[in-house]
Protein backbone atom coordinates (compact mmCIF):
# COMPACT_ATOMS: atom_id res chain seq x y z
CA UNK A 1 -119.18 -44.67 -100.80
CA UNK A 2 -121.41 -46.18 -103.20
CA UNK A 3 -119.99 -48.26 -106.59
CA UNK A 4 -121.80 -46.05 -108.43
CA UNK A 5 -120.70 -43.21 -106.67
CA UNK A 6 -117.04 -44.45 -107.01
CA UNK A 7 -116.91 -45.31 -110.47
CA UNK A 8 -118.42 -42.00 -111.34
CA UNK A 9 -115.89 -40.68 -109.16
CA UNK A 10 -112.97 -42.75 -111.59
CA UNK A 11 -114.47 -41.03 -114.90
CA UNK A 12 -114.83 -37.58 -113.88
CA UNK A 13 -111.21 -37.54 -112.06
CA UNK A 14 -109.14 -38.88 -114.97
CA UNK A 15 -110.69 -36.57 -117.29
CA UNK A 16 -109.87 -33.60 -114.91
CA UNK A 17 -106.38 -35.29 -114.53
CA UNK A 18 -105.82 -35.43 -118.12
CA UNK A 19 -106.76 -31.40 -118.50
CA UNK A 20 -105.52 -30.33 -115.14
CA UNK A 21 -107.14 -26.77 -116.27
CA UNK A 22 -107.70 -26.54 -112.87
CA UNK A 23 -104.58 -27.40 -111.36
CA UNK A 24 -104.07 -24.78 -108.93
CA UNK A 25 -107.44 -23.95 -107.56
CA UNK A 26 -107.41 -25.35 -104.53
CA UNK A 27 -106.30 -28.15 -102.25
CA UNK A 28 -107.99 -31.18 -104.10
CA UNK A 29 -106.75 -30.39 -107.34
CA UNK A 30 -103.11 -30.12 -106.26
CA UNK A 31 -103.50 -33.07 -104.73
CA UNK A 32 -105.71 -34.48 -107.78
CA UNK A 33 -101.92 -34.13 -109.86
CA UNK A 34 -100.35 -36.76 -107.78
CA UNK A 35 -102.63 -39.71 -108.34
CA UNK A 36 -103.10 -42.06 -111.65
CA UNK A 37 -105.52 -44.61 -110.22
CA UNK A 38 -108.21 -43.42 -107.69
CA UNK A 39 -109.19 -46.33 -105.39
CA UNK A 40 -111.58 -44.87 -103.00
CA UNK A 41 -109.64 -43.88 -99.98
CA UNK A 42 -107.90 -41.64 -102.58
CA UNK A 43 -111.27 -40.30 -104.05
CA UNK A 44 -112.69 -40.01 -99.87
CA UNK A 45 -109.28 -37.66 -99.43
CA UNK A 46 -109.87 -35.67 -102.22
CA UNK A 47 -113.53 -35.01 -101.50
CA UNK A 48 -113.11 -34.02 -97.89
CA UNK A 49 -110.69 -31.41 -99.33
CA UNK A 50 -113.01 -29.91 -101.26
CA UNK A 51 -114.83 -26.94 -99.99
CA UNK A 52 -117.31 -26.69 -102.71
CA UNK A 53 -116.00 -23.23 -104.20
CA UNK A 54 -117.11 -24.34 -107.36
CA UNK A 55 -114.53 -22.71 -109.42
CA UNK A 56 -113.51 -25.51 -111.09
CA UNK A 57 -117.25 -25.85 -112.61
CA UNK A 58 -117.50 -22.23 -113.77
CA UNK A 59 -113.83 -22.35 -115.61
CA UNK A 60 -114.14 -26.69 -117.08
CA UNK A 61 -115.15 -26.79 -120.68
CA UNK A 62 -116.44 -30.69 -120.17
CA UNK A 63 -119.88 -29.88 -117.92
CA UNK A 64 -122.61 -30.49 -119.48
CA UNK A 65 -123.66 -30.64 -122.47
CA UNK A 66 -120.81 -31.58 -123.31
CA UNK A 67 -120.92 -35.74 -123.38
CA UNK A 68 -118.50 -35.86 -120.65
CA UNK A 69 -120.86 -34.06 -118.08
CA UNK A 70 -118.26 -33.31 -115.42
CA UNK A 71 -119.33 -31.88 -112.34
CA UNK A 72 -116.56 -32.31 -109.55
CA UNK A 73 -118.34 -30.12 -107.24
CA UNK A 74 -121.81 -32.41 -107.19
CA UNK A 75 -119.62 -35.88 -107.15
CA UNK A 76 -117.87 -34.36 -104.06
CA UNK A 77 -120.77 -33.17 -102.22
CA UNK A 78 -122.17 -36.40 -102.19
CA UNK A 79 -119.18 -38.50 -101.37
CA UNK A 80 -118.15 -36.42 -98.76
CA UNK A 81 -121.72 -37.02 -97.22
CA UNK A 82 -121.36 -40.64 -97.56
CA UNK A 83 -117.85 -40.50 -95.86
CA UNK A 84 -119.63 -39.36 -92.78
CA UNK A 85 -122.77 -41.73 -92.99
CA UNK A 86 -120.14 -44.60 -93.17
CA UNK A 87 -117.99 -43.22 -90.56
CA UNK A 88 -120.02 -42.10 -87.98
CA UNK A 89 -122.19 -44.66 -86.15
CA UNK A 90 -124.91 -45.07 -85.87
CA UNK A 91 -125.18 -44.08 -90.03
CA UNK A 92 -128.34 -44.71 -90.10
CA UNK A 93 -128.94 -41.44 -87.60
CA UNK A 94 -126.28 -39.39 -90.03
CA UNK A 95 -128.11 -40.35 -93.14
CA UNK A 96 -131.72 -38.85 -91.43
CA UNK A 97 -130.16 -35.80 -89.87
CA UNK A 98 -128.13 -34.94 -92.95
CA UNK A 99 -131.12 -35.06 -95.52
CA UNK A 100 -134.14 -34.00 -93.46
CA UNK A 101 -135.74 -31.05 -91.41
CA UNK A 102 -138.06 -32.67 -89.25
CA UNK A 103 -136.34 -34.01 -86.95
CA UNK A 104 -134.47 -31.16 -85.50
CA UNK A 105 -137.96 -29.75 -85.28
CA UNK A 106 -139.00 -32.96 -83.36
CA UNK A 107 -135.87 -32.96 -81.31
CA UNK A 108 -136.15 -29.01 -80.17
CA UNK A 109 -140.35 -29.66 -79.86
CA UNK A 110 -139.47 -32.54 -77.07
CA UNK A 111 -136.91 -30.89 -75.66
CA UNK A 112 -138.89 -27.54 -74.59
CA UNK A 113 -141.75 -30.20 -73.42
CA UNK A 114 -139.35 -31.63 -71.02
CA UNK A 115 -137.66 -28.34 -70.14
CA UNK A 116 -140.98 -27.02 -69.17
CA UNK A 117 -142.51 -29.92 -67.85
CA UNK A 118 -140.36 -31.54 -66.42
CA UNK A 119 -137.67 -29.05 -64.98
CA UNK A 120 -140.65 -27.37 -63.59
CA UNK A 121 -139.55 -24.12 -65.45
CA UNK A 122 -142.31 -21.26 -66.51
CA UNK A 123 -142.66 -20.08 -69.57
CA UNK A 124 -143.41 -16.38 -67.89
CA UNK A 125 -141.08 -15.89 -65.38
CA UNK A 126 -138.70 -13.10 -64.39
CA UNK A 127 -136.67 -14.70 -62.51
CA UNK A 128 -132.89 -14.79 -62.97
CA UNK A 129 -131.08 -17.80 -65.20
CA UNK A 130 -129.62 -19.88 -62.40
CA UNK A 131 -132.95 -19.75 -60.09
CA UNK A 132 -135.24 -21.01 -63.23
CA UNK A 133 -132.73 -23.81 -63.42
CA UNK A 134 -129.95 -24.58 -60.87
CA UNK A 135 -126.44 -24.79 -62.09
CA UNK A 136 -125.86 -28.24 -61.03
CA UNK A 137 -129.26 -29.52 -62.76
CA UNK A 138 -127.44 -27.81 -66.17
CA UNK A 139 -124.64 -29.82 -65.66
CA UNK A 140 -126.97 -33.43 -64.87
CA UNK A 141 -128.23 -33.05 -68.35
CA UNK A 142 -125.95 -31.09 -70.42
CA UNK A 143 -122.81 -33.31 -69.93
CA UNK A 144 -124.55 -36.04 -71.31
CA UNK A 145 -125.89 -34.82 -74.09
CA UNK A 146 -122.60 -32.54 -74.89
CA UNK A 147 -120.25 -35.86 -74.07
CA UNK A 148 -121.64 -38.71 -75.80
CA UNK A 149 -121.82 -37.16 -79.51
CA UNK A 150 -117.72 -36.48 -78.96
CA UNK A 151 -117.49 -40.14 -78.37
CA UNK A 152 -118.98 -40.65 -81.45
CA UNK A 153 -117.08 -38.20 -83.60
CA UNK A 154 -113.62 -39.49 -81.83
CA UNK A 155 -114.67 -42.80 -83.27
CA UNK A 156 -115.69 -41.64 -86.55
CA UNK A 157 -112.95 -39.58 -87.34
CA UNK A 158 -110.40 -42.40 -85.91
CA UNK A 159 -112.03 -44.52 -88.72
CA UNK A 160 -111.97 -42.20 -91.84
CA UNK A 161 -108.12 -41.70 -90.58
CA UNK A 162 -107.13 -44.64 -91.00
CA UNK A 163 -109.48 -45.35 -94.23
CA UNK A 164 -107.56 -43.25 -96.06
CA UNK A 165 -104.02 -44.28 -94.41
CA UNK A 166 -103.37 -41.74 -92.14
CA UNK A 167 -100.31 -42.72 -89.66
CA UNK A 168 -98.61 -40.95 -86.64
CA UNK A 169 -98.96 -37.22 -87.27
CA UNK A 170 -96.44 -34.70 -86.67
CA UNK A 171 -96.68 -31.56 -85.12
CA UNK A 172 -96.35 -29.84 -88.16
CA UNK A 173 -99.07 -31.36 -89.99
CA UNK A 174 -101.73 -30.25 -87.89
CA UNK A 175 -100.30 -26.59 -87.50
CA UNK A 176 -100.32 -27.02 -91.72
CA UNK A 177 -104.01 -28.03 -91.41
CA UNK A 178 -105.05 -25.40 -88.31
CA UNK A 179 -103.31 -22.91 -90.98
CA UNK A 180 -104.97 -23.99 -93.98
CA UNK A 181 -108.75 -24.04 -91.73
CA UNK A 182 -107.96 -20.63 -89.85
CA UNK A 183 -107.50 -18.78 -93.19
CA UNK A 184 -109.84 -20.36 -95.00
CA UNK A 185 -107.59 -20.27 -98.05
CA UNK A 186 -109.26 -22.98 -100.41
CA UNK A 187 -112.55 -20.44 -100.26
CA UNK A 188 -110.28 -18.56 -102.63
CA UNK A 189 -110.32 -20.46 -105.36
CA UNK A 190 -106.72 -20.58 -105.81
CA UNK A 191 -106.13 -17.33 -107.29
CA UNK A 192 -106.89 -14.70 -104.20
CA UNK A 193 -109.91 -13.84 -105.94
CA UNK A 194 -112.87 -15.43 -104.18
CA UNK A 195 -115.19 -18.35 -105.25
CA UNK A 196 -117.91 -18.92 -107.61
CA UNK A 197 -120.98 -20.70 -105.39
CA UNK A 198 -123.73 -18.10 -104.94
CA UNK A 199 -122.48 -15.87 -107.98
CA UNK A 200 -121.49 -18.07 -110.69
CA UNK A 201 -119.30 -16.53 -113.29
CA UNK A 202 -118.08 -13.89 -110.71
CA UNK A 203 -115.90 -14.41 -108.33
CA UNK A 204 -116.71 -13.04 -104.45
CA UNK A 205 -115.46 -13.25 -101.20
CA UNK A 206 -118.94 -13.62 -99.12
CA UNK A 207 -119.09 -16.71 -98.40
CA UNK A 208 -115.55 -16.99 -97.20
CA UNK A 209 -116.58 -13.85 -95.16
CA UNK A 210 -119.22 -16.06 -93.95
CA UNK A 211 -117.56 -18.84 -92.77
CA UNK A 212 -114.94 -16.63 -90.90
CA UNK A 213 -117.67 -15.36 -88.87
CA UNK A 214 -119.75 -18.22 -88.68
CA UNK A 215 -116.64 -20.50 -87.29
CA UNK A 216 -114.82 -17.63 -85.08
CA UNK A 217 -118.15 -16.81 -83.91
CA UNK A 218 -119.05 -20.15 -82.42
CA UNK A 219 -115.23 -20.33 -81.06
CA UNK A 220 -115.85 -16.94 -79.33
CA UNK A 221 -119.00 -18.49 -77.71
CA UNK A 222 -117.57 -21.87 -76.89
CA UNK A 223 -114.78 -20.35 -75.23
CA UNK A 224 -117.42 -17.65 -73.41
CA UNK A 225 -119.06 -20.80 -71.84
CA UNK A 226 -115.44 -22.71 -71.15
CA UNK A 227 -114.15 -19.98 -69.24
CA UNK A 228 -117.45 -19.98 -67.28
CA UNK A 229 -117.44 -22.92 -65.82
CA UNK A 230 -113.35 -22.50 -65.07
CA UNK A 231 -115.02 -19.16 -63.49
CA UNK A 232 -117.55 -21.15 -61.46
CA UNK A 233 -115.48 -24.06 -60.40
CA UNK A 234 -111.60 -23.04 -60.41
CA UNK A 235 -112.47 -19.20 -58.97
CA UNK A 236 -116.35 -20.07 -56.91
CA UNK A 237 -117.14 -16.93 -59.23
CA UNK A 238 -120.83 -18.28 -60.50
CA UNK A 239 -122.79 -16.71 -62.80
CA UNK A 240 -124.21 -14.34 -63.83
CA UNK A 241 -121.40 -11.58 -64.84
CA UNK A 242 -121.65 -8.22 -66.13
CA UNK A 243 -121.83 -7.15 -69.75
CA UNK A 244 -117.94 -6.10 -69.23
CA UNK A 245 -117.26 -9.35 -68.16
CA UNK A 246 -114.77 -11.74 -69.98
CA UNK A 247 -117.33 -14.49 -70.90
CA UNK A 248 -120.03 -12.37 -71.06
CA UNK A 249 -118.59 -10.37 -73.97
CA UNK A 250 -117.04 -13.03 -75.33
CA UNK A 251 -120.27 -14.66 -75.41
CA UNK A 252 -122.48 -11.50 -76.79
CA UNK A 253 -119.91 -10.65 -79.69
CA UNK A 254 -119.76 -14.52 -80.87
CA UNK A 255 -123.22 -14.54 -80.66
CA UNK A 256 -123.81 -11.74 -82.78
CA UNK A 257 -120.68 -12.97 -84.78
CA UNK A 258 -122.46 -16.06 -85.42
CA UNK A 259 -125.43 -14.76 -85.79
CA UNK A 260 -125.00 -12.93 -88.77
CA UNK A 261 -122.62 -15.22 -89.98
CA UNK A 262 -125.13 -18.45 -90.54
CA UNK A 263 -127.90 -16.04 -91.89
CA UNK A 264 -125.46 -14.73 -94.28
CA UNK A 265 -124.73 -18.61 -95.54
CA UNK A 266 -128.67 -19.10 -95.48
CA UNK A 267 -128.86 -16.34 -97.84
CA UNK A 268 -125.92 -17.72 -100.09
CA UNK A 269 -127.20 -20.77 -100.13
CA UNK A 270 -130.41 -19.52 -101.04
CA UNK A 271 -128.97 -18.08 -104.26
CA UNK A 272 -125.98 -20.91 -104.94
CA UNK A 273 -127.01 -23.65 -107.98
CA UNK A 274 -128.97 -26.52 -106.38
CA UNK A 275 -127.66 -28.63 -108.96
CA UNK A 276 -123.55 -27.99 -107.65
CA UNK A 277 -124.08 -29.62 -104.35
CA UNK A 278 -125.67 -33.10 -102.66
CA UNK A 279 -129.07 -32.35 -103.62
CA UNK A 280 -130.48 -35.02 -100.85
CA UNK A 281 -129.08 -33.22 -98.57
CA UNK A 282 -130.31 -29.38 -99.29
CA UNK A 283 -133.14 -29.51 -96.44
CA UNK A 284 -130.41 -31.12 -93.81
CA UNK A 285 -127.90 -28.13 -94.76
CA UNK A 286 -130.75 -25.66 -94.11
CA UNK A 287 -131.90 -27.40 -91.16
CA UNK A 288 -128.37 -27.40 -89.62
CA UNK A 289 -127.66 -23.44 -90.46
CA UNK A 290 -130.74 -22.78 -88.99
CA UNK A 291 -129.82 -24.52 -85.80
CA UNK A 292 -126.86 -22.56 -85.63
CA UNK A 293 -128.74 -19.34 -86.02
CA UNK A 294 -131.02 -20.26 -83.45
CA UNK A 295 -128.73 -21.51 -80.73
CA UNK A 296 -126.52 -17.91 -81.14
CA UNK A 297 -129.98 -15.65 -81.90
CA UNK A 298 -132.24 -16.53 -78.59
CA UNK A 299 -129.15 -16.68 -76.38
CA UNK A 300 -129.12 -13.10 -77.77
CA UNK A 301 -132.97 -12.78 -76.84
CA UNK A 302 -131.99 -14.42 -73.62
CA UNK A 303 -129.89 -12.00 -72.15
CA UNK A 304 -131.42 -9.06 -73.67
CA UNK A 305 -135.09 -10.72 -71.63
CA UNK A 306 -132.82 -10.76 -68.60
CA UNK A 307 -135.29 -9.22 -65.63
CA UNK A 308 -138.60 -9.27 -67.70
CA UNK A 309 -141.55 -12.19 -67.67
CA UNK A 310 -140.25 -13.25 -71.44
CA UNK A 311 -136.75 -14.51 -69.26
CA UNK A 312 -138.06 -18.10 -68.02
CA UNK A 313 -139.23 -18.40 -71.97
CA UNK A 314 -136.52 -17.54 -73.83
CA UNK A 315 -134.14 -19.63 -71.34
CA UNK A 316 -136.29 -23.20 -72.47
CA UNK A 317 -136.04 -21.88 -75.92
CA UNK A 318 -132.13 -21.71 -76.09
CA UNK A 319 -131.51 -24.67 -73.44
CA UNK A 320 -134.02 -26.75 -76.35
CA UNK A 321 -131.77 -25.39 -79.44
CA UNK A 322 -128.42 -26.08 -77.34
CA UNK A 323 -129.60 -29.45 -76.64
CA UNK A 324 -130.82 -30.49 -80.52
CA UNK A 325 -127.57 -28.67 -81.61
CA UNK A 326 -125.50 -31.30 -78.88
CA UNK A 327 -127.17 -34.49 -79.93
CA UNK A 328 -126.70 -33.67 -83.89
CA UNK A 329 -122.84 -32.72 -83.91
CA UNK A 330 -121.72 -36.09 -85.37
CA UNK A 331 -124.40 -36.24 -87.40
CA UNK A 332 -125.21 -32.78 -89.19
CA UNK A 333 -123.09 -31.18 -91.21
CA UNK A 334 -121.09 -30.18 -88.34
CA UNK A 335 -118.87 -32.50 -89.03
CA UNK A 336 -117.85 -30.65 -92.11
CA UNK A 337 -115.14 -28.77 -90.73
CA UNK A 338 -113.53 -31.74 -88.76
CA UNK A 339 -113.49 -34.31 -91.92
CA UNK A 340 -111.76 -31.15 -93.92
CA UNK A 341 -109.30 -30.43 -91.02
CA UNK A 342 -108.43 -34.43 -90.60
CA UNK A 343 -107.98 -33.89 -94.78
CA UNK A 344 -105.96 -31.16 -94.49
CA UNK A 345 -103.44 -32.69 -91.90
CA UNK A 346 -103.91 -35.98 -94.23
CA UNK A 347 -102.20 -34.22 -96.83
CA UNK A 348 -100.05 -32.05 -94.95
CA UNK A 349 -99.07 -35.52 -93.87
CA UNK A 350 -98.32 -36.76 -97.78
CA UNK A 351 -96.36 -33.87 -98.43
CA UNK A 352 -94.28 -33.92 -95.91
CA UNK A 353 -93.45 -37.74 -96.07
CA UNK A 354 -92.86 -37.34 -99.85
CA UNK A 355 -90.68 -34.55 -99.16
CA UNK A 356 -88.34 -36.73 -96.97
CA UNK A 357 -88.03 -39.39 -99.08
């Protein structure tokens, strides 16, 4: 976090202390109550509990133009951001991926090159997913690719824990936090009634709506592709499965799931107030929804190709958006949800200690 970024970070939180207005919104302004000073690991806490429902914006009577110009929502954006350039290494990688577009374009672009070239794969090709490209050849470059970025996240994460003095956690904290994520409660604003980010003065509940499908979507889908490979290893039962399978509707309802979920937060997005979030980081947000889309949409495409020429295509297609999706987790804004859920358990974590004394 910048100086700037901090001591603009001082001003607007001691005014919003002194009102307190806004007390019961959401999870950063309960915990806003407890502090007088805000050194930064205090302000990093507070802005990874944000979720940007922009509540507090719609109902302060200090934004601008009134002198005092307070907008929580746009001062949290951005130093959440920085939290994960600083954490996440290398942040010079976070800081590209989280404000540009062109290089998941780049990074998809190579990877269909190299699928096609030099996998050998056809681009018109009927033949079925696992004789384009062997099973074990999936696993040679996937693991990689899926591995690494976790090592980088673990690492990150471990750092912003203890930046903002995280300790031992108990069990209770994270089943607090998993709670808190599952539900989605902070998208509430508070009050039950919904947020304010793509409708401004009125409160609504699509973007919550969003979220639940965009996040239980991808769950669905990882676990589709985790039970898989327990399939293909544990059981010798390799793919591919029926429609009725386990994975395989797991893996067609996430999809659709997500699907529809990340287009609907596109479309929100498209109609939120610019001005409300990190502004340098608009095209990165786009660019990682529309990853997301992708990924879920042409392993739709894919298995609805299954047994026509368009199959080899479709298969480099999604293996290219699975791979640019693997190599960008620490850096996109996927790392959105795990920051939150560490800040979540974080103040689970406070409560509970100040609770026992």
């Amino acid at each position: 976090m910048s100086t700037h970024n901090h001591d603009e970070a001082v001003r607007q939180l001691t005014v919003c202390n002194a009102c307190r207005y806004c007390e019961g919104y959401c999870s950063a302004f309960k915990a806003l109550t407890r502090y007088r000073n805000f050194d930064k690991p205090t302000v990093s806490h507070l802005a990874n509990l944000c979720h940007n429902c922009r509540g507090c914006y719609y109902a302060c009577q200090y934004t601008e133009p009134h002198e005092f110009a307070i907008n929580i929502p746009a001062l949290l954006a951005d130093i959440r951001a920085q939290n994960w350039e600083q954490h996440i290494k290398p942040s010079g990688l976070s800081t590209l991926l989280q404000a540009k577009l062109w290089p998941y374009v780049l990074m998809t672009g190579v990877f269909m090159v190299l699928f096609s070239m030099g996998t050998g794969v056809s681009w018109m090709s009927s033949e079925a997913f696992y004789t384009s490209l062997s099973h074990s050849t999936l696993v040679s470059i996937f693991l990689p690719l899926f591995v690494l970025p976790w090592i980088a996240l673990f690492f990150g994460l471990r750092s912003y824990w203890k930046s903002v003095g995280g300790s031992r956690v108990a069990i209770s904290d994270i089943n607090s936090a998993l709670k808190s994520a599952a539900t989605m409660d902070n998208l509430t604003g508070g009050h039950g009634q919904g947020c304010h980010y793509e409708a401004a003065e009125r409160y609504t509940h699509l973007r919550r709506w969003a979220h639940h499908a965009t996040m239980y979507g991808f769950l669905m889908c990882f676990a589709s592709t985790s039970l898989a490979t327990i399939y293909h290893y544990v059981f010798d039962l390799p793919a591919p499965y029926s429609l009725f399978s386990v994975p395989k509707l797991l893996g067609v309802v996430g999809g659709v799931m997500l699907s529809c979920g990340t287009a609907a937060l596109a479309a929100l997005k498209w109609k939120a107030d610019t001005k409300l979030g990190s502004l340098k980081r608009t095209n990165g947000e786009y660019a990682f929804i529309g990853l997301l889309f992708s990924v879920s949409t042409t392993g739709l495409l894919l298995y609805w190709a299954s047994g026509t020429d368009f199959a080899a295509g479709w298969l480099i297609i999604h293996l290219s958006f699975i791979a640019t999706f693997f190599i960008s987790i620490p850096y996109s804004k996927m790392v959105h949800g795990l920051f939150r859920l560490a800040a979540l358990c974080r103040e689970a974590q406070i409560q509970r200690l100040a609770s026992t004394g």
